[in-house]
C-alpha atoms as a PDB file:
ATOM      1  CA  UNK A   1      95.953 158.342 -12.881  1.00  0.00           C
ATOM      2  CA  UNK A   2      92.597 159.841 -13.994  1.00  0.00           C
ATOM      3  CA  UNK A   3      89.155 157.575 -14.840  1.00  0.00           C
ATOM      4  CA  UNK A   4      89.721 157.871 -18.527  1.00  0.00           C
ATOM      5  CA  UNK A   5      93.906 156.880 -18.330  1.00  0.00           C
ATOM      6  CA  UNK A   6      92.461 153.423 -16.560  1.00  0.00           C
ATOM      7  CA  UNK A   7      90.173 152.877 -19.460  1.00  0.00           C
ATOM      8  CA  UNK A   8      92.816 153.867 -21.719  1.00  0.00           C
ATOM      9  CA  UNK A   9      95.083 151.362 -20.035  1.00  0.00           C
ATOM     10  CA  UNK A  10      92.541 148.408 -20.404  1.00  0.00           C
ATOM     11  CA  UNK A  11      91.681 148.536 -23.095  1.00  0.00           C
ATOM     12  CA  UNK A  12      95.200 148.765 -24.478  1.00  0.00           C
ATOM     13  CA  UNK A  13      96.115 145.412 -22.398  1.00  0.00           C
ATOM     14  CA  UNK A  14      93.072 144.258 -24.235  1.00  0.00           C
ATOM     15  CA  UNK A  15      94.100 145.019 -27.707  1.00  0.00           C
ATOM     16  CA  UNK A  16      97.372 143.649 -27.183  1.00  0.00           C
ATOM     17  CA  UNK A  17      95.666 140.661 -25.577  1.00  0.00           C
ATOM     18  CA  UNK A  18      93.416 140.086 -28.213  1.00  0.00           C
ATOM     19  CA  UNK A  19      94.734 140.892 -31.449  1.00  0.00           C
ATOM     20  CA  UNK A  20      97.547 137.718 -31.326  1.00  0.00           C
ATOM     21  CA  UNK A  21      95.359 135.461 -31.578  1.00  0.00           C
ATOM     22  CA  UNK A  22      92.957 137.187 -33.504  1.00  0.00           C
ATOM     23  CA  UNK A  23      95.294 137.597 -36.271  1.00  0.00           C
ATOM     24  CA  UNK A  24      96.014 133.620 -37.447  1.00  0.00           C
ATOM     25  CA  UNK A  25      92.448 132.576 -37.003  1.00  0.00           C
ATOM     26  CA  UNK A  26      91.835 135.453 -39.446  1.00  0.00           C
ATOM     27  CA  UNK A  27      94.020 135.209 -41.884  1.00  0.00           C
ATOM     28  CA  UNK A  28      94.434 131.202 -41.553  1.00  0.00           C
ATOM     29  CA  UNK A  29      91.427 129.745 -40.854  1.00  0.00           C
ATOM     30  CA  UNK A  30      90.366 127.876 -44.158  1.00  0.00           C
ATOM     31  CA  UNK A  31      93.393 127.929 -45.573  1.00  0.00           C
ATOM     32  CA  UNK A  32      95.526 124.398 -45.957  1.00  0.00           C
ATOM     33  CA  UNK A  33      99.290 124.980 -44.083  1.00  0.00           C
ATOM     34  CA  UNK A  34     102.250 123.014 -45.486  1.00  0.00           C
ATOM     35  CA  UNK A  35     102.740 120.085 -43.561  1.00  0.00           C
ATOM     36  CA  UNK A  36     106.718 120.889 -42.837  1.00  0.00           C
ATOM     37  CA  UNK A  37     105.040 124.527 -41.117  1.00  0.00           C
ATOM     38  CA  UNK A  38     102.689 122.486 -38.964  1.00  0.00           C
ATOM     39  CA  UNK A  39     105.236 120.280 -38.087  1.00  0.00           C
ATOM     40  CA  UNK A  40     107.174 123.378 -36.831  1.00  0.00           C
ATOM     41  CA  UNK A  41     104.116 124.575 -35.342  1.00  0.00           C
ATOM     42  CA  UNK A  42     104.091 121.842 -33.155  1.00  0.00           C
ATOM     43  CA  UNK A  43     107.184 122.289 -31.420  1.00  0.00           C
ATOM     44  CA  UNK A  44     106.737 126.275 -30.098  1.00  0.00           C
ATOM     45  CA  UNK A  45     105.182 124.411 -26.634  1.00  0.00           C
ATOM     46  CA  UNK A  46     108.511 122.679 -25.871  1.00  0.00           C
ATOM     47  CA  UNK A  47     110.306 125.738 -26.811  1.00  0.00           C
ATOM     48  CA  UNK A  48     108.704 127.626 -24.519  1.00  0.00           C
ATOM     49  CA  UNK A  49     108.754 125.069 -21.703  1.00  0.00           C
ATOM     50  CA  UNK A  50     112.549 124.400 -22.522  1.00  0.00           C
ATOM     51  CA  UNK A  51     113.093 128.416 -22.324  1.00  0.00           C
ATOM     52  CA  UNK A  52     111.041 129.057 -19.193  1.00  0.00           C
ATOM     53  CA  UNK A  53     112.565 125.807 -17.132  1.00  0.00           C
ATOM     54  CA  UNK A  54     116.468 125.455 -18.219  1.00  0.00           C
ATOM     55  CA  UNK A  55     117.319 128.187 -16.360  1.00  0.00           C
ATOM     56  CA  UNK A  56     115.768 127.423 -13.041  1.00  0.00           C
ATOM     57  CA  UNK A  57     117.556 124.014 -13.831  1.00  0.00           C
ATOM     58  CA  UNK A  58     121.317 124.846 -13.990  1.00  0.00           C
ATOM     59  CA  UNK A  59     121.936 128.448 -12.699  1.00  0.00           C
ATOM     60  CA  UNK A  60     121.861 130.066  -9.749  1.00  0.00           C
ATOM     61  CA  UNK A  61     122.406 133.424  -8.206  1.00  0.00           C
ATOM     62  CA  UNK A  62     121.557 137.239  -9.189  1.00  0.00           C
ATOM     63  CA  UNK A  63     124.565 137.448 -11.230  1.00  0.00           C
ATOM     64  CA  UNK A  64     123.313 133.975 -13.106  1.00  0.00           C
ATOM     65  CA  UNK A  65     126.006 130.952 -12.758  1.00  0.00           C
ATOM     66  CA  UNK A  66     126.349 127.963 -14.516  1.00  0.00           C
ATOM     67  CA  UNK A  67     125.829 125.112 -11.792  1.00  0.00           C
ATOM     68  CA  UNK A  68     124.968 120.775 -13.032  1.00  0.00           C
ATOM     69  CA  UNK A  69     124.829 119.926  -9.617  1.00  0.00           C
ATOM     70  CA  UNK A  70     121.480 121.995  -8.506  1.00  0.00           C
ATOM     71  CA  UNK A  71     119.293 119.721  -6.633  1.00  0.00           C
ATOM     72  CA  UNK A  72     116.862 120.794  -8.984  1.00  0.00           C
ATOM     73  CA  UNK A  73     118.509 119.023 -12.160  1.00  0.00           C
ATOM     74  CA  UNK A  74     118.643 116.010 -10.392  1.00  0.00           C
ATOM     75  CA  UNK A  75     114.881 115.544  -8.955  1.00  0.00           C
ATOM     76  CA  UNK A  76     113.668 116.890 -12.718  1.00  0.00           C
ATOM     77  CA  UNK A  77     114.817 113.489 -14.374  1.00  0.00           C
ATOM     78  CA  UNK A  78     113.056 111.680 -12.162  1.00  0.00           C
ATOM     79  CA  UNK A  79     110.258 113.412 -12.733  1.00  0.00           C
ATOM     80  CA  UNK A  80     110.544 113.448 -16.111  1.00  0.00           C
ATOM     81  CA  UNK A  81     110.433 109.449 -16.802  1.00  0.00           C
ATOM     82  CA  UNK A  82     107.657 109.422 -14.544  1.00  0.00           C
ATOM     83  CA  UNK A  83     105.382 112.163 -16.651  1.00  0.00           C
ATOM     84  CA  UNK A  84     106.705 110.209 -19.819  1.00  0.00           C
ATOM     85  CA  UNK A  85     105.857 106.731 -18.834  1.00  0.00           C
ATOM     86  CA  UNK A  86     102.266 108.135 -16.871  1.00  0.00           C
ATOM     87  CA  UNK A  87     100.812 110.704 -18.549  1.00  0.00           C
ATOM     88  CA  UNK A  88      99.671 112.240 -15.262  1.00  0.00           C
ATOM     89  CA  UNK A  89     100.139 116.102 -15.034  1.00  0.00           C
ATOM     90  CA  UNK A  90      98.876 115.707 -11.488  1.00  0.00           C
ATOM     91  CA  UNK A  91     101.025 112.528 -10.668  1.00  0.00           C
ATOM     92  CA  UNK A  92     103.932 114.604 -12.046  1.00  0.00           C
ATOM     93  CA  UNK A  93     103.106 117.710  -9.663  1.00  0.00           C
ATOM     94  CA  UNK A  94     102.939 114.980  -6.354  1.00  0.00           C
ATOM     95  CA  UNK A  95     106.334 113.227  -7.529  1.00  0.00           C
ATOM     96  CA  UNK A  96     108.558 116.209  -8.116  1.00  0.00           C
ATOM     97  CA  UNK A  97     107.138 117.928  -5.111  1.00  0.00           C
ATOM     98  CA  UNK A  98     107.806 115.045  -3.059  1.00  0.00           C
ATOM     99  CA  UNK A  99     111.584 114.048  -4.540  1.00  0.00           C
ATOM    100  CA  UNK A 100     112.099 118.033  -4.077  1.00  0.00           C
ATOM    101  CA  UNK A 101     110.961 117.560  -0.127  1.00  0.00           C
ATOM    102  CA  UNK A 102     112.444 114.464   0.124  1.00  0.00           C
ATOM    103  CA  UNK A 103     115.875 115.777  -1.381  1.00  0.00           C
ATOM    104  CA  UNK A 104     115.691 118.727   0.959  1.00  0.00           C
ATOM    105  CA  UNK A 105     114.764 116.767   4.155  1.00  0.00           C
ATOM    106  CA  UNK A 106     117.966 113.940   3.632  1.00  0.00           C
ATOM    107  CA  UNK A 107     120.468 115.417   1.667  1.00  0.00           C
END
């Protein structure tokens, strides 16, 4: 690749970057949304987190299979009550890291 296809490429990956979120806050900011769309709003980070995490959770494998009994599934409830009842993103890090040591070390 030449100079000039590097700049093309960055600023490409900037454009793309960029003009997401420069859209809404154009064409939204000062504008009132409908409650029931804000509401909806609100859930596209759990979406996201569901999407991203589900699969590490139950399947394994290149060809991806179905498995419940990952060791994974089970240290993630734990886990989970524990970032529910604390609050603690860092907490929540140090238990699941240790239940997933501790799980590998005696089981």
């Amino acid at each position: 690749m030449t100079l000039p296809d590097y700049f093309m490429l960055i600023l490409g990956m900037g454009a793309v970057t960029y003009i997401p979120r420069w859209f809404p806050i154009f064409f939204l900011s000062g504008k009132t949304l409908p409650g029931w769309f804000v509401e909806w709003l609100d859930l596209i980070p759990v979406t996201i987190l569901s999407a991203i995490l589900l699969p590490a959770l139950v399947t394994t494998g290149t060809p991806r299979v179905f498995d419940i009994f990952r060791p994974e599934l089970f240290i993630a409830f734990p886990t989970f009550l524990f970032a529910m009842k604390t609050r603690s993103l860092g907490g929540t890090v140090v238990v699941g890291m240790g239940l997933y040591w501790l799980w590998g070390k005696y089981l």
